[in-house]
PDB file of N, CA and C in Angstrom:
ATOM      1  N   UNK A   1      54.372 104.444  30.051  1.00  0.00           N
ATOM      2  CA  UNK A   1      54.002 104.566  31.441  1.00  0.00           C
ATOM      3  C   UNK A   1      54.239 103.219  32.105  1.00  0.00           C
ATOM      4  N   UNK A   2      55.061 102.896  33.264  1.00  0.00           N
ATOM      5  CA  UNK A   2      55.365 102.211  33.810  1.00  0.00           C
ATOM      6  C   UNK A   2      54.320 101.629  34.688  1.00  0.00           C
ATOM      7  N   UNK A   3      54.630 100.587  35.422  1.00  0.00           N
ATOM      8  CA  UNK A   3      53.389  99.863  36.362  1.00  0.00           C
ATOM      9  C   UNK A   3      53.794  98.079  36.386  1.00  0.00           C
ATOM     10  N   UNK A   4      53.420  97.969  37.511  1.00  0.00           N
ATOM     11  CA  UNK A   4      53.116  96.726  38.145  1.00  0.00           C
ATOM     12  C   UNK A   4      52.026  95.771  37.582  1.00  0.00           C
ATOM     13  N   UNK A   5      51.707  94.936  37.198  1.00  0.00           N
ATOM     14  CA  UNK A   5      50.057  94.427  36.904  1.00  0.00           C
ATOM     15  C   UNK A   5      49.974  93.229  37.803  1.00  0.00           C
ATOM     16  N   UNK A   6      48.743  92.726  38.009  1.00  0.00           N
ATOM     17  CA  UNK A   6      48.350  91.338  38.201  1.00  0.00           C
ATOM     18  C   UNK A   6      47.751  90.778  37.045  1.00  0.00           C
ATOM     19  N   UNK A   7      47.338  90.994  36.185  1.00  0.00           N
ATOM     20  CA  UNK A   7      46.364  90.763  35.232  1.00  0.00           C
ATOM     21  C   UNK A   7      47.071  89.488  34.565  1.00  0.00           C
ATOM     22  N   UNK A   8      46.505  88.151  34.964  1.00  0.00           N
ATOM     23  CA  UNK A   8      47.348  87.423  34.315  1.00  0.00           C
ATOM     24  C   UNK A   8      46.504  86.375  33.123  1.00  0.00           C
ATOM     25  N   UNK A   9      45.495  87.313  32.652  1.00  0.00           N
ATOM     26  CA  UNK A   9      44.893  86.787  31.710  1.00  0.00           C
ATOM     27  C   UNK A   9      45.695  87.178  30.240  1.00  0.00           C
ATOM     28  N   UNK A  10      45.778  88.339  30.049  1.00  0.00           N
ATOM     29  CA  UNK A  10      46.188  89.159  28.952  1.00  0.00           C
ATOM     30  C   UNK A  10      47.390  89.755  28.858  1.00  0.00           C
ATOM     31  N   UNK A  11      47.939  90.327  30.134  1.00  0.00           N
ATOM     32  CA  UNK A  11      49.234  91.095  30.025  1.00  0.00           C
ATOM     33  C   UNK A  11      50.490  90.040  29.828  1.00  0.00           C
ATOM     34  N   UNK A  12      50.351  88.863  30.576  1.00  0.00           N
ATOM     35  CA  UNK A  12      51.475  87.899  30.223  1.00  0.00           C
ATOM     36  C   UNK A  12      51.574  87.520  29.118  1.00  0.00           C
ATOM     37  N   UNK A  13      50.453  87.619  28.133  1.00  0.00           N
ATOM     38  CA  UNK A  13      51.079  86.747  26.561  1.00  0.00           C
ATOM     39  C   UNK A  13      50.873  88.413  25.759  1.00  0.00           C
ATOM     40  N   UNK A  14      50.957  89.451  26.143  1.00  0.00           N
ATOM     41  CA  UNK A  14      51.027  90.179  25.295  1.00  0.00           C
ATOM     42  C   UNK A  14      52.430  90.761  24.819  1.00  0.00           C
ATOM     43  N   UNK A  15      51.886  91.193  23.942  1.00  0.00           N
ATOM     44  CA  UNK A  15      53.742  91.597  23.211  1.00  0.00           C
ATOM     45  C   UNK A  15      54.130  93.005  23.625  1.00  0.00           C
ATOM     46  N   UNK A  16      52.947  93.795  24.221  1.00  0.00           N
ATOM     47  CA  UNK A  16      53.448  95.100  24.628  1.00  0.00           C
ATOM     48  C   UNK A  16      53.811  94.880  26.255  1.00  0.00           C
ATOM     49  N   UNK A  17      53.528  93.624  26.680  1.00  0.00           N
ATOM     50  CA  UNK A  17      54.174  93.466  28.512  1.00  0.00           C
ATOM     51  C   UNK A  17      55.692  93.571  28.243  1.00  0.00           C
ATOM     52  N   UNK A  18      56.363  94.305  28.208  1.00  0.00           N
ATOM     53  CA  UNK A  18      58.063  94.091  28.756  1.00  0.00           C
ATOM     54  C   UNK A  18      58.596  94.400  29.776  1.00  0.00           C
ATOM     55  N   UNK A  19      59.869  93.621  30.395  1.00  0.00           N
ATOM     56  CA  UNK A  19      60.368  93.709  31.521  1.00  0.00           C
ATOM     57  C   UNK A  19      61.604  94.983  31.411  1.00  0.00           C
ATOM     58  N   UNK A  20      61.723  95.953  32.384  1.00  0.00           N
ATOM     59  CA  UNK A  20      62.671  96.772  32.395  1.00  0.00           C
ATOM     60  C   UNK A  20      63.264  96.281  34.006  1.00  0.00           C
ATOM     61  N   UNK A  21      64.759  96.140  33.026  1.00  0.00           N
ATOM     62  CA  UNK A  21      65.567  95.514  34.171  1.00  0.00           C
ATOM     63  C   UNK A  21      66.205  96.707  35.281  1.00  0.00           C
ATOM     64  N   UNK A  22      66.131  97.947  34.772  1.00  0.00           N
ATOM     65  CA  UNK A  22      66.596  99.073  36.007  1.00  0.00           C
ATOM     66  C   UNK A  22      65.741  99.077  37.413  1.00  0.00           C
ATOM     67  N   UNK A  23      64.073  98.851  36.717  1.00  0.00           N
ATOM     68  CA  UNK A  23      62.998  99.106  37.923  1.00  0.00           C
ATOM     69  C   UNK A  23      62.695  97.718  38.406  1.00  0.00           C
ATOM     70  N   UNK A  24      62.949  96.603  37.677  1.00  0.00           N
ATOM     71  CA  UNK A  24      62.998  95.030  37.960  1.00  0.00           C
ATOM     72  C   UNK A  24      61.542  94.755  38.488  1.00  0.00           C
ATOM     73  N   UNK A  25      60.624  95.259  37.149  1.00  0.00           N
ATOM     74  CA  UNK A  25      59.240  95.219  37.309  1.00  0.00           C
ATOM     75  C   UNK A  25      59.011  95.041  35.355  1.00  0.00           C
ATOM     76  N   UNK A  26      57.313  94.469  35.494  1.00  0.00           N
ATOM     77  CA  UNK A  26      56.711  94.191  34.333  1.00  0.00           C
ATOM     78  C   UNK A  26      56.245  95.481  34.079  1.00  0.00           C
ATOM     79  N   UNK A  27      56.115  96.606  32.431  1.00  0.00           N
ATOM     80  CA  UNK A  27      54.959  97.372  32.201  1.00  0.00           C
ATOM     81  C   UNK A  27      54.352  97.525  30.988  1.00  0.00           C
ATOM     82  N   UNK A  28      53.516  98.166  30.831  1.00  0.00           N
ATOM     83  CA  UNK A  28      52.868  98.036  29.880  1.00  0.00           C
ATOM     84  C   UNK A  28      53.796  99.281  28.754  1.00  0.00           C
ATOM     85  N   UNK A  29      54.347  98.969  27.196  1.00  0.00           N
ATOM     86  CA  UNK A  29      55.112  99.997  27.047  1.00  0.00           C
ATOM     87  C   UNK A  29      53.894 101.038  26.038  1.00  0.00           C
ATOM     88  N   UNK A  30      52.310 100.851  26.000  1.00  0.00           N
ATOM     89  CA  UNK A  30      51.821 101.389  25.214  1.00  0.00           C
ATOM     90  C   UNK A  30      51.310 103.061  26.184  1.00  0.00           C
ATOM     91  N   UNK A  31      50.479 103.875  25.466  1.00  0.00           N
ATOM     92  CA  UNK A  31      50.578 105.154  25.856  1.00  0.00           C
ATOM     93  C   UNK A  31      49.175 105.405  26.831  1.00  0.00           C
ATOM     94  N   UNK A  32      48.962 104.550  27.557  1.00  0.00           N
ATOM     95  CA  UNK A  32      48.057 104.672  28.277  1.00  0.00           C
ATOM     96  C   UNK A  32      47.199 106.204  28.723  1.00  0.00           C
ATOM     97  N   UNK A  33      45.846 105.855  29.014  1.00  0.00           N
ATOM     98  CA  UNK A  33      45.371 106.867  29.359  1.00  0.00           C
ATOM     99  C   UNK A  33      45.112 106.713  30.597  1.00  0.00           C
ATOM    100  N   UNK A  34      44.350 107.772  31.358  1.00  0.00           N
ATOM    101  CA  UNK A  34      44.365 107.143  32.987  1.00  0.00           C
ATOM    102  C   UNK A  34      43.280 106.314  32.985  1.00  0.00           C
ATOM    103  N   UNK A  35      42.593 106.598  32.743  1.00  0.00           N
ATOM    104  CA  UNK A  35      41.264 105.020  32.674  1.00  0.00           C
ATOM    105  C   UNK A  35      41.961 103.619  32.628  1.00  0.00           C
ATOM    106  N   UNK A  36      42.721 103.257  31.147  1.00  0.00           N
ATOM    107  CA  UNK A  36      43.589 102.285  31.301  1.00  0.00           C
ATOM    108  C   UNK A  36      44.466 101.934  31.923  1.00  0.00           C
ATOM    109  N   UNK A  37      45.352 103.211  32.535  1.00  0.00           N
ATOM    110  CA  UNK A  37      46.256 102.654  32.918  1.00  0.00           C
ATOM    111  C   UNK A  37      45.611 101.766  34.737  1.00  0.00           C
ATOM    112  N   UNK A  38      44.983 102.889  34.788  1.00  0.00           N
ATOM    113  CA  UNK A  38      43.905 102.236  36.625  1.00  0.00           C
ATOM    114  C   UNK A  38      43.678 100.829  36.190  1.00  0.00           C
ATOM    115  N   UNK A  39      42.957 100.570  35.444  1.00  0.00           N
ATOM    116  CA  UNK A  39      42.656  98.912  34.471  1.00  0.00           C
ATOM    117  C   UNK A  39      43.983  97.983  34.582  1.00  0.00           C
ATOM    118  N   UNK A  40      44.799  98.832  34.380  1.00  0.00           N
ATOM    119  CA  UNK A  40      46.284  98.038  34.140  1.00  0.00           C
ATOM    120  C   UNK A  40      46.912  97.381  35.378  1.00  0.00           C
ATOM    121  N   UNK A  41      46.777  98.495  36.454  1.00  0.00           N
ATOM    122  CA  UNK A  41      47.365  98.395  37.627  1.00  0.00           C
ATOM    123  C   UNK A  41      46.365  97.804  38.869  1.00  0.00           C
ATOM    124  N   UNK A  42      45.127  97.943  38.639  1.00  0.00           N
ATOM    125  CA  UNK A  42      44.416  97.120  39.545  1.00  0.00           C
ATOM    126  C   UNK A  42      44.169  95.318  38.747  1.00  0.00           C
ATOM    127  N   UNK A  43      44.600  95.153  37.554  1.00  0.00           N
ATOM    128  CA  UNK A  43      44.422  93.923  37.105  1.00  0.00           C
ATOM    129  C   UNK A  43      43.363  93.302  36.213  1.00  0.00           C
ATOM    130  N   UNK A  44      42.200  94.774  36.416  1.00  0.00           N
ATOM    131  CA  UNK A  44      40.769  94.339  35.945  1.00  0.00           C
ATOM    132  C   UNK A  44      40.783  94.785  34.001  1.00  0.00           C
ATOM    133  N   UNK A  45      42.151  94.793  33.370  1.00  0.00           N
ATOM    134  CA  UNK A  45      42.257  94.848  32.285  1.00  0.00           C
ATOM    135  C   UNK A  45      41.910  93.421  31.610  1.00  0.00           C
ATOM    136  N   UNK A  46      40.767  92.710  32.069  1.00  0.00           N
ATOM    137  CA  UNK A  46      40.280  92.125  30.664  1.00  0.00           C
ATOM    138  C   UNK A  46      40.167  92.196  29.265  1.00  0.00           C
ATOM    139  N   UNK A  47      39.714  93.272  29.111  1.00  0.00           N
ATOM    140  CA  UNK A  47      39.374  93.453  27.547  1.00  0.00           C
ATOM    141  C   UNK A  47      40.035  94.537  27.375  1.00  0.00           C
ATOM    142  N   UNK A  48      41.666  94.423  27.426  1.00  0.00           N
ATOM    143  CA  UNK A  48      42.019  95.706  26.815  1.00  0.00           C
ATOM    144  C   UNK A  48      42.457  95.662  24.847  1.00  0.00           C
ATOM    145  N   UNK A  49      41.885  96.484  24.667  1.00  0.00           N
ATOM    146  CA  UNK A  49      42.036  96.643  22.667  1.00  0.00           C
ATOM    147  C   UNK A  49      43.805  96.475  22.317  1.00  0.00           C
ATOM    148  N   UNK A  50      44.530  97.335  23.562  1.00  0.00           N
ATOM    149  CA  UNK A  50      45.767  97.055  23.002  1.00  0.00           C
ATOM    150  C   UNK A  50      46.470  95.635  22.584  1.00  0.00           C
ATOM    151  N   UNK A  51      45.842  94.601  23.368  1.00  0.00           N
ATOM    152  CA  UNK A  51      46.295  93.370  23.184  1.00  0.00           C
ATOM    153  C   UNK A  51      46.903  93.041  21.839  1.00  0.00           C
ATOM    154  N   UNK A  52      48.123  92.107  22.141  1.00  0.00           N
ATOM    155  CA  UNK A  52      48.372  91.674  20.485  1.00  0.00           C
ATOM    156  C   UNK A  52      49.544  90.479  20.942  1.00  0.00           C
ATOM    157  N   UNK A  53      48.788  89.263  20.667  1.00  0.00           N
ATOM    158  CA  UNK A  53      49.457  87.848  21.230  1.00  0.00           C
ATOM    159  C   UNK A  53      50.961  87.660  21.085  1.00  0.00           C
ATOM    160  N   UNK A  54      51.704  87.821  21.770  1.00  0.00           N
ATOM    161  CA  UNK A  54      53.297  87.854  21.776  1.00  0.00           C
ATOM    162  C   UNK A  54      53.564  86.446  21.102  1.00  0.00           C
ATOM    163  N   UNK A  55      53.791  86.412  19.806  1.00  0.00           N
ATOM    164  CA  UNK A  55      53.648  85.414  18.812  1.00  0.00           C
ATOM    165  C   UNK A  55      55.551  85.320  18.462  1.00  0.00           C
ATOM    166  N   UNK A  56      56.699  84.770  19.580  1.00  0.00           N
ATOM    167  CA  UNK A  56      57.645  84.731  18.645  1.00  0.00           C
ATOM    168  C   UNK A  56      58.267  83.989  17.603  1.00  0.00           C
ATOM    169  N   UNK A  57      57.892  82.841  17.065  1.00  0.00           N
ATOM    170  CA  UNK A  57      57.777  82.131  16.140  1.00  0.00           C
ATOM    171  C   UNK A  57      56.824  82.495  14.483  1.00  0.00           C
ATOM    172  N   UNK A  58      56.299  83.579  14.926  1.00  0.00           N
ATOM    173  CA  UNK A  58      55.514  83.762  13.672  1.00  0.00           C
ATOM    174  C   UNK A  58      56.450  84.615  12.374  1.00  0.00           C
ATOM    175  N   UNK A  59      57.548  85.007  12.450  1.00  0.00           N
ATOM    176  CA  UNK A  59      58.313  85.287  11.625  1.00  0.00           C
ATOM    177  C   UNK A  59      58.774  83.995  10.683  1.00  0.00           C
ATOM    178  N   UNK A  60      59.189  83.162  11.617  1.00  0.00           N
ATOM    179  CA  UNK A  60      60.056  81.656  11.331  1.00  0.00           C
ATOM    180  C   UNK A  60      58.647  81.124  10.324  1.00  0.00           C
ATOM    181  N   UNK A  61      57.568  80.841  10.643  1.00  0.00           N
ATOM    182  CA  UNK A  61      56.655  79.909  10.301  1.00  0.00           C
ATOM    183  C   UNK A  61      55.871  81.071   8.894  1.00  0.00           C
ATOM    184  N   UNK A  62      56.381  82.316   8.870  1.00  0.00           N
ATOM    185  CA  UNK A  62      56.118  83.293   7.744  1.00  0.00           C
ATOM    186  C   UNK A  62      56.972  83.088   6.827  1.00  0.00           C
ATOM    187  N   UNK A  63      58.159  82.704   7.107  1.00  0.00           N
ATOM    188  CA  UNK A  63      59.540  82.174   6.070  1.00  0.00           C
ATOM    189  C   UNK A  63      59.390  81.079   5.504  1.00  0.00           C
ATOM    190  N   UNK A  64      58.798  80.145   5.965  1.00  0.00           N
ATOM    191  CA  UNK A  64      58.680  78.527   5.742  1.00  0.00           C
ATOM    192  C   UNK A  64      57.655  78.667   4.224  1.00  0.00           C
TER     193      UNK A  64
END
């Protein structure tokens, strides 16, 4: 489910925020419900469970 956010506590370092370059907007790519997704799109997603720290170096530093 696609969407806009402000939420710039959580959605910017998360690994499920990706950019789709057709709609040239940020969304969330997990399966939202409508509760969340309202959370998503008004910004007040503080504490969302989906979170998961967009870590791209942690492969490299798993090899080492």
């Amino acid at each position: 489910m696609a969407g806009k956010s402000n939420c710039r506590t959580n959605c910017d370092l998360c690994g499920h925020y990706a950019y789709d370059e057709e709609e040239e907007c940020y969304f969330c790519d997990m399966n939202l419900d409508e509760d969340e997704m309202m959370r998503f799109l008004t910004g007040s997603n503080d504490n969302c469970h989906y979170f998961q720290l967009y870590d791209e170096y942690a492969v490299v530093r798993h090899q080492m």
